[in-house]
N, C-alpha and C. Protein backbone atom coordinates (compact mmCIF):
# COMPACT_ATOMS: atom_id res chain seq x y z
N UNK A 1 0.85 -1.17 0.00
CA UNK A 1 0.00 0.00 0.00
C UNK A 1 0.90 1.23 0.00
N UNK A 2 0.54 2.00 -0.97
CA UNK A 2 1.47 3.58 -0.85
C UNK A 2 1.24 3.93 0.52
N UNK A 3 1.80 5.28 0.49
CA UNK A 3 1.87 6.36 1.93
C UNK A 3 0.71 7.13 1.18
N UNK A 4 -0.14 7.72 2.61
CA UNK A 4 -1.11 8.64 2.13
C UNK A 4 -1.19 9.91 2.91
N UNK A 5 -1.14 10.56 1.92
CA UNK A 5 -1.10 12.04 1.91
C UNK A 5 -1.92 12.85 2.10
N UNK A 6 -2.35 14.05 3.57
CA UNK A 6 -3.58 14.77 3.26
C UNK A 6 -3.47 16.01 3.26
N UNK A 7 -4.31 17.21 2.58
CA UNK A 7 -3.68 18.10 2.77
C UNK A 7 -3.84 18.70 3.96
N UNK A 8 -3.17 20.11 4.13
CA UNK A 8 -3.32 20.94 5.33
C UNK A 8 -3.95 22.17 4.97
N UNK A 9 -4.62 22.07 5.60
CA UNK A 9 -5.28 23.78 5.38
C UNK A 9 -4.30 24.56 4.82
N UNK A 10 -4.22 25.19 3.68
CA UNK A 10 -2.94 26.27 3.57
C UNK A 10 -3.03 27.67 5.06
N UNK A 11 -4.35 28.08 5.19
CA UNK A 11 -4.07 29.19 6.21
C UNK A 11 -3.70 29.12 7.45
N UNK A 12 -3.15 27.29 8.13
CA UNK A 12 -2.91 27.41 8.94
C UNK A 12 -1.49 27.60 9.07
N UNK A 13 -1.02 28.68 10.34
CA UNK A 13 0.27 28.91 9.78
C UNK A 13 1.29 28.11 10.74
N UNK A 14 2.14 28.06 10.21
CA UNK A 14 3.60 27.32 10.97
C UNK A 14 3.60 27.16 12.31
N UNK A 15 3.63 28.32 13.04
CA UNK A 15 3.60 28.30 14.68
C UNK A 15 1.97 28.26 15.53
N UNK A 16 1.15 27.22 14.59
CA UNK A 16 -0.34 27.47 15.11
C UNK A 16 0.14 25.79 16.59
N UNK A 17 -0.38 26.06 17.25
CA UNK A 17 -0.31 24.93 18.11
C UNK A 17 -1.84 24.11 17.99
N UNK A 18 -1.50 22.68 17.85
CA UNK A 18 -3.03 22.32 17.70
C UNK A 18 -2.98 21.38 19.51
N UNK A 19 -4.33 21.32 19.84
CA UNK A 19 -4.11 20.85 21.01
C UNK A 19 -5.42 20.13 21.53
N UNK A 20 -4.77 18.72 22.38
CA UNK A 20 -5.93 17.67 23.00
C UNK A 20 -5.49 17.97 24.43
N UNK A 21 -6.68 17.94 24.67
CA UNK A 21 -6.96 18.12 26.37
C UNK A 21 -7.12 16.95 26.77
N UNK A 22 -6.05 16.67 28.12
CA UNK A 22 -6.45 15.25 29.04
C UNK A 22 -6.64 15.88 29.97
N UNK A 23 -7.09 14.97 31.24
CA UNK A 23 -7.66 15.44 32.76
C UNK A 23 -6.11 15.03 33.33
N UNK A 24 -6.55 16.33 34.48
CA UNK A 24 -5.35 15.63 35.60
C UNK A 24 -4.78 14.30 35.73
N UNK A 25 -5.92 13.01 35.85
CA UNK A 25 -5.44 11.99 36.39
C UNK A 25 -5.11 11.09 34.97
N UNK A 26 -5.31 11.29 34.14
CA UNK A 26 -4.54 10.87 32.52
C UNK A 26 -3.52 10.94 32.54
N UNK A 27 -3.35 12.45 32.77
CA UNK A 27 -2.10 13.63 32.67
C UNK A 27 -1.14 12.49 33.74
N UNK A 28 -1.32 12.43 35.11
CA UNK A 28 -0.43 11.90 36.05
C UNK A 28 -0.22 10.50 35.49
N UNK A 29 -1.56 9.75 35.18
CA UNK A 29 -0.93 7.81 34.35
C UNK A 29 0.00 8.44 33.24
N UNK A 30 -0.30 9.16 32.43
CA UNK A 30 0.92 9.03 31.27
C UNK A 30 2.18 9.26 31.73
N UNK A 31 2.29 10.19 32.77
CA UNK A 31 3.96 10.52 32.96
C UNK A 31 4.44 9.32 34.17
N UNK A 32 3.57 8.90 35.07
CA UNK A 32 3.89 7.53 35.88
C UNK A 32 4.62 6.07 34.60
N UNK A 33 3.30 5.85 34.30
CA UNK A 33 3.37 4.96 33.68
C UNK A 33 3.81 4.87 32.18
N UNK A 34 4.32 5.92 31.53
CA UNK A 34 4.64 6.33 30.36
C UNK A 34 3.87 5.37 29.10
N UNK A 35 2.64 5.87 29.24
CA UNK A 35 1.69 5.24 28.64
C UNK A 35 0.71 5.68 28.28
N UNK A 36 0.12 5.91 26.90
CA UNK A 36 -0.99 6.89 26.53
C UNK A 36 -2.27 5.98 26.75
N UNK A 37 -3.24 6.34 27.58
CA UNK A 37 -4.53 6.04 27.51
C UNK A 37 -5.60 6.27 26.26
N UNK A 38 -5.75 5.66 25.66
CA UNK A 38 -6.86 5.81 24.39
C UNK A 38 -8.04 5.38 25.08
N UNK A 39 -9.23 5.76 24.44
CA UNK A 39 -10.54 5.36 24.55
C UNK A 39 -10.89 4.68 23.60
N UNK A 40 -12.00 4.13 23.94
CA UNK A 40 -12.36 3.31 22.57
C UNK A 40 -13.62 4.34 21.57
N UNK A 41 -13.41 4.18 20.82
CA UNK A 41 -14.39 5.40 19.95
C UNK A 41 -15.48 5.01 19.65
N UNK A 42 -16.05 4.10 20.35
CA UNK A 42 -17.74 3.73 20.76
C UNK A 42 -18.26 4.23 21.84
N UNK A 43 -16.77 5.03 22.96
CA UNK A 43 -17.89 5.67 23.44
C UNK A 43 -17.15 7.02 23.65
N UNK A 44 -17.16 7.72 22.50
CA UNK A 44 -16.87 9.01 22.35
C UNK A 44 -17.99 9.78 21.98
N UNK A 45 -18.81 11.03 22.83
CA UNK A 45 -19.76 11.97 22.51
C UNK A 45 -20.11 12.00 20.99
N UNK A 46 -19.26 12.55 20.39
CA UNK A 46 -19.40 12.97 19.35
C UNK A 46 -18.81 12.11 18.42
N UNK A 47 -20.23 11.24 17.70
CA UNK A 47 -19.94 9.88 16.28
C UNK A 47 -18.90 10.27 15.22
N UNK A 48 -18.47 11.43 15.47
CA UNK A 48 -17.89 11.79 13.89
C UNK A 48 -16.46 11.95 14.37
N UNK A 49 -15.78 11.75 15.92
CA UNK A 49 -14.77 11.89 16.30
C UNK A 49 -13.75 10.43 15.93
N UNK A 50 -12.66 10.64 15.61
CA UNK A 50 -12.27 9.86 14.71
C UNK A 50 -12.32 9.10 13.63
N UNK A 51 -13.54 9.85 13.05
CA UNK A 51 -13.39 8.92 11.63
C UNK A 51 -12.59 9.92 10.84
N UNK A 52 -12.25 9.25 9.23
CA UNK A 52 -11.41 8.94 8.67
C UNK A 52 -12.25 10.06 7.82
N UNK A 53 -11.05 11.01 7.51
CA UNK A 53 -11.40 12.36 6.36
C UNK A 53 -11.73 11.47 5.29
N UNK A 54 -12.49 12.18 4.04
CA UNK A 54 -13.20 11.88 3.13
C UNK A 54 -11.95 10.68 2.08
N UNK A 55 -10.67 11.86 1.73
CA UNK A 55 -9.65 11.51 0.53
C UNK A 55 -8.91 10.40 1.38
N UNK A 56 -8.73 10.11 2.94
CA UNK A 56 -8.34 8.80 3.47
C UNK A 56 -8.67 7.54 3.27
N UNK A 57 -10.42 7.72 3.54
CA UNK A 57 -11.44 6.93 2.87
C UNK A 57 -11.35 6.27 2.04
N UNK A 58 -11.30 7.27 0.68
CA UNK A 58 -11.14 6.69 -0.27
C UNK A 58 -10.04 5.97 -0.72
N UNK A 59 -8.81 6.05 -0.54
CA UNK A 59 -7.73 5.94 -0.67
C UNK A 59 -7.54 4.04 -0.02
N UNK A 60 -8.16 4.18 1.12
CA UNK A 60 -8.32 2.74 1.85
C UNK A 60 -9.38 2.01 1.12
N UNK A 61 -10.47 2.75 0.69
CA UNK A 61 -11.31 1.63 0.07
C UNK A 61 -10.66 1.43 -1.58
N UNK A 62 -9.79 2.32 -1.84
CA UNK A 62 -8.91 1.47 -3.11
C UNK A 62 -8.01 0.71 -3.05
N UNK A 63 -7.86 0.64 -1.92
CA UNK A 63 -6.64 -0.10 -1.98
C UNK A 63 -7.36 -1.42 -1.25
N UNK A 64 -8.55 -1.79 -0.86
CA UNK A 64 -9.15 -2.97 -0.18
C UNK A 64 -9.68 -3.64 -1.70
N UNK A 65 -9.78 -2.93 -2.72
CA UNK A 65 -10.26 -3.37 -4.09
C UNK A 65 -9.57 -3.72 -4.78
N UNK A 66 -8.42 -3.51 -4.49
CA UNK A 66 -7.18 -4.39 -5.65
C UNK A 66 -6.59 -5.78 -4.75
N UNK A 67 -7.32 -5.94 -3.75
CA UNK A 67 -6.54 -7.12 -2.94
C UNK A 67 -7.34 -8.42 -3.81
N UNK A 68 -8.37 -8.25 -4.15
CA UNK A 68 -9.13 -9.16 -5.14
C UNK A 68 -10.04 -9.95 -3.72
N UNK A 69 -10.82 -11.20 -4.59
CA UNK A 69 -11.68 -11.61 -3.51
C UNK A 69 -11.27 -12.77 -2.67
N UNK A 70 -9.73 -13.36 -3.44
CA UNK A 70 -9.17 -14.51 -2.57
C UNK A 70 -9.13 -14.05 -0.69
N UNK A 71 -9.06 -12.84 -0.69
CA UNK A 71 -8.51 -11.92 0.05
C UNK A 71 -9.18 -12.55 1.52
N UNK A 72 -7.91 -13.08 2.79
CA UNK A 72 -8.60 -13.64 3.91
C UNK A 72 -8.67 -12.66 4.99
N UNK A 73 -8.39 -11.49 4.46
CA UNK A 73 -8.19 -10.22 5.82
C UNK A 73 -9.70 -9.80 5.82
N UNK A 74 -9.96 -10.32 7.45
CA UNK A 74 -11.51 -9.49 7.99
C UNK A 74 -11.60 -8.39 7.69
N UNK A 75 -10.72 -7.18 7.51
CA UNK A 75 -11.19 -6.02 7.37
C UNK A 75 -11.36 -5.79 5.36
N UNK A 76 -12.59 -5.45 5.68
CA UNK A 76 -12.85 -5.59 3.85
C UNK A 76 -12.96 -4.04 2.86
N UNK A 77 -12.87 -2.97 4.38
CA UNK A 77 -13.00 -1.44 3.50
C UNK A 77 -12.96 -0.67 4.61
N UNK A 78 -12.92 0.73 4.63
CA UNK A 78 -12.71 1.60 5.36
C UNK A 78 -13.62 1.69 6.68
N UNK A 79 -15.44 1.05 6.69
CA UNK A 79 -15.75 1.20 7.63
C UNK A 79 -15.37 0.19 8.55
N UNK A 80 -14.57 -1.00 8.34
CA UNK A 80 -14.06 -1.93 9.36
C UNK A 80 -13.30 -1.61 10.30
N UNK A 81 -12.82 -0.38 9.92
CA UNK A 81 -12.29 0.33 10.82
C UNK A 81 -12.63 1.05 11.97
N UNK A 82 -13.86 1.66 11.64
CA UNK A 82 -14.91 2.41 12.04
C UNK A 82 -15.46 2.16 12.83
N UNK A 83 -15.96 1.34 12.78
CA UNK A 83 -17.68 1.05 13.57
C UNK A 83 -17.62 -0.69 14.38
């Protein structure tokens, strides 16, 4: 599979800081335990938080279409990822 490429907003500029908020007690497991806590994204507020930009999408469901149908990998297209 190639590398995939997305773009960036052109107006965002060089020194913009982008930023995720953890809680205190995240904050203290990651630097104890040097270990990032993930959630699982079934139960994140908002359904549209981590899915996969539009040109990613696509890019994964072309490349799940050239594997042909011998193909024994459970994941069969971009929403296997997903949901």
């Amino acid at each position: 599979m190639s590398p995939v490429f997305l773009e960036i907003d052109d107006e965002l500029e060089e020194s913009q800081k982008l930023w995720r908020y953890l809680d205190l007690a995240k904050f203290v497991s990651l630097l104890e335990k040097k270990a990032l806590w993930l959630a699982r994204a079934d139960t994140f507020r908002d359904r549209h938080e981590g899915r996969f930009p539009d040109e990613m999408r696509r890019t994964i469901e072309q490349a799940y279409k050239s594997f042909g149908d011998d193909d024994k990998s459970p994941v069969k297209d971009a929403d296997d990822f997903q949901d």
